[in-house]
N, C-alpha and C. Protein backbone atom coordinates (compact mmCIF):
# COMPACT_ATOMS: atom_id res chain seq x y z
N UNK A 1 -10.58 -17.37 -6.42
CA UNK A 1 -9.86 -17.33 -5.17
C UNK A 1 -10.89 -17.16 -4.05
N UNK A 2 -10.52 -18.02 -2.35
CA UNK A 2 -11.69 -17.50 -1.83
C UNK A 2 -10.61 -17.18 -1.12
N UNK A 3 -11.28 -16.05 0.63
CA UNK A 3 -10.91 -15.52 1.25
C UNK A 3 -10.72 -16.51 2.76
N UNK A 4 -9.37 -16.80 3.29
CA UNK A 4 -8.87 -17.61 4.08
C UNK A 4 -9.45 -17.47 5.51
N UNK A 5 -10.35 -15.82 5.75
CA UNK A 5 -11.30 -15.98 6.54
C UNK A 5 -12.81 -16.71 6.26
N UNK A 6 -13.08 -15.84 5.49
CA UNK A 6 -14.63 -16.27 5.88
C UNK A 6 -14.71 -16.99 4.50
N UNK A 7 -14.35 -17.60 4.03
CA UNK A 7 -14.22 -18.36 2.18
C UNK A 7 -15.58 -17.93 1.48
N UNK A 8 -15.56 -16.68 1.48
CA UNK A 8 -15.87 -16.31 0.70
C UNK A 8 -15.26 -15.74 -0.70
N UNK A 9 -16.02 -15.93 -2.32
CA UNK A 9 -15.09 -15.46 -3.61
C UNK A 9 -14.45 -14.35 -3.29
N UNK A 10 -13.52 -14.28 -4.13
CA UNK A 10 -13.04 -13.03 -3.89
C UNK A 10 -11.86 -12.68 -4.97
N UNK A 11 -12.12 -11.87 -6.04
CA UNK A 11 -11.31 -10.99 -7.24
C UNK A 11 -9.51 -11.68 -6.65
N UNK A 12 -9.13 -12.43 -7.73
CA UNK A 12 -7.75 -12.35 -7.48
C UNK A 12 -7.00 -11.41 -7.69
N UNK A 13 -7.20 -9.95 -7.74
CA UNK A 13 -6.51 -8.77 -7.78
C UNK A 13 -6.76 -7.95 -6.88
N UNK A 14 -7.70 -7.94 -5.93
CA UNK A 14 -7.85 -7.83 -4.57
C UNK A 14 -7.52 -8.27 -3.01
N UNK A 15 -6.21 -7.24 -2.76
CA UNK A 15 -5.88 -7.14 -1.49
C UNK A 15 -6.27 -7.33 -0.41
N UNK A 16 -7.55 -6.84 0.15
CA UNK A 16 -8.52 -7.11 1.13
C UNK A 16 -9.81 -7.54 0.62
N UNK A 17 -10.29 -8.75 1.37
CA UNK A 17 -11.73 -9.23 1.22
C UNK A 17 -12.75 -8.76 1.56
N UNK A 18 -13.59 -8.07 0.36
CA UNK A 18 -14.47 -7.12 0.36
C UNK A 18 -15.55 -7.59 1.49
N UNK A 19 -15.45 -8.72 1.88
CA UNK A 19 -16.51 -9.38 2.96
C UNK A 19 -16.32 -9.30 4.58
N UNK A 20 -15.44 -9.74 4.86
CA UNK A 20 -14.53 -9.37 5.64
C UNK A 20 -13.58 -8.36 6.50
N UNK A 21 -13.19 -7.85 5.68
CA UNK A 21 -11.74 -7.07 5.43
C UNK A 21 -10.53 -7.76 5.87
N UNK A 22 -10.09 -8.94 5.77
CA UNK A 22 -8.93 -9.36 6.32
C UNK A 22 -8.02 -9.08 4.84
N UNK A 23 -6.62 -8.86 5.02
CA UNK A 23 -5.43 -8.65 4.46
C UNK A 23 -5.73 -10.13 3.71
N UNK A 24 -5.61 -10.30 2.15
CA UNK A 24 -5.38 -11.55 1.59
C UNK A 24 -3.68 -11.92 0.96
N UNK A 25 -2.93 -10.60 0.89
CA UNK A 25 -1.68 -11.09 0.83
C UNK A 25 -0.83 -9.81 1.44
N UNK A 26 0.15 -9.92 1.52
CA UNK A 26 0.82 -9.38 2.26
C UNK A 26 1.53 -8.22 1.57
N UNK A 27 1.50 -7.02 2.13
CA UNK A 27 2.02 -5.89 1.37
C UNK A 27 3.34 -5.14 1.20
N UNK A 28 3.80 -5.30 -0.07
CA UNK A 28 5.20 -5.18 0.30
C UNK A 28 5.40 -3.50 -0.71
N UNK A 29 5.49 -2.98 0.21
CA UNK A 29 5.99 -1.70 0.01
C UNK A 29 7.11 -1.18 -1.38
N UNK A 30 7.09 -0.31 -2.60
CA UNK A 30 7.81 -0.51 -3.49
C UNK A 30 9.04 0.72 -2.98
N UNK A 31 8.97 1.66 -2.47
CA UNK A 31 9.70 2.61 -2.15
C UNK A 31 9.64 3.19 -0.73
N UNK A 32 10.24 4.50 -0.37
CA UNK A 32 10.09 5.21 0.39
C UNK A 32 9.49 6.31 0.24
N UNK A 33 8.05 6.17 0.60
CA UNK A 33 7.60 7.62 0.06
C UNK A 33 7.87 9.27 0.93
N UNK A 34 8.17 9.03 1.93
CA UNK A 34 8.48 10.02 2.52
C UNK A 34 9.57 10.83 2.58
N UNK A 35 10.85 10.00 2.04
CA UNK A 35 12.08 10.73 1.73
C UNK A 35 11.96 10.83 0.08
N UNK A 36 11.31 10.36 -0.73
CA UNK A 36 10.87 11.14 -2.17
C UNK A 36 10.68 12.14 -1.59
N UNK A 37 9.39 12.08 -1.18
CA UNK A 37 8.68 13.43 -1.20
C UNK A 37 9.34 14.72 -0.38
N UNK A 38 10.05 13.89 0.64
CA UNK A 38 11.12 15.06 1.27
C UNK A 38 11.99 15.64 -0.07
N UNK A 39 12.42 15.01 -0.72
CA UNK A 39 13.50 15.43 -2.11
C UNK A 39 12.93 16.11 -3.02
N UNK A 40 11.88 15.68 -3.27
CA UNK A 40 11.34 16.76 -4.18
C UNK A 40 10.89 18.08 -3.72
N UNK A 41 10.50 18.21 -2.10
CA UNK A 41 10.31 19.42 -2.12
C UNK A 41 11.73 20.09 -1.16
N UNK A 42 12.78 19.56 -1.17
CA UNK A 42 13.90 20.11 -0.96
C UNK A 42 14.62 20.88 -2.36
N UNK A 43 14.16 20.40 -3.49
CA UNK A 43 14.45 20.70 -4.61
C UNK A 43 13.47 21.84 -5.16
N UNK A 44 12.44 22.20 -4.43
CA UNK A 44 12.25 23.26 -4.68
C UNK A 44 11.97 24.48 -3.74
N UNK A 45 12.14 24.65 -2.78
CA UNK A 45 12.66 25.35 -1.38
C UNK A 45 14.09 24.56 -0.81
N UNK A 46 15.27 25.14 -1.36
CA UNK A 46 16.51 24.48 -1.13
C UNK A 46 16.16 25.09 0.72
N UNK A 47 17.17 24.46 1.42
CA UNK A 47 17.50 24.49 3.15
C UNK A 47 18.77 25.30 3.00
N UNK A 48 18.40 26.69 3.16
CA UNK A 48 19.94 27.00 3.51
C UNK A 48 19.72 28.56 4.24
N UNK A 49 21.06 28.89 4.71
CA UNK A 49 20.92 30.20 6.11
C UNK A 49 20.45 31.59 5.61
């Protein structure tokens, strides 16, 4: 694979071009990590009066 900036090789399991740094594909997010992580630690310091 080369890199669509500067065509240079570049690892087809690599995200950004180590030459470069431009983005080689686009990142798609698998979850929400911030309301996990809100839940899990609501689950262990419950919110209450």
């Amino acid at each position: 694979m080369f890199c669509k900036n500067c065509g240079m090789p570049v690892d087809a399991q690599k995200d950004i071009c180590p030459h470069c740094g431009t983005r080689l594909r686009e990142f798609h997010p698998t979850g929400d990590a911030s309301s996990t992580g809100f839940a899990v630690l609501c689950f262990f310091f419950p919110l209450s009066d």
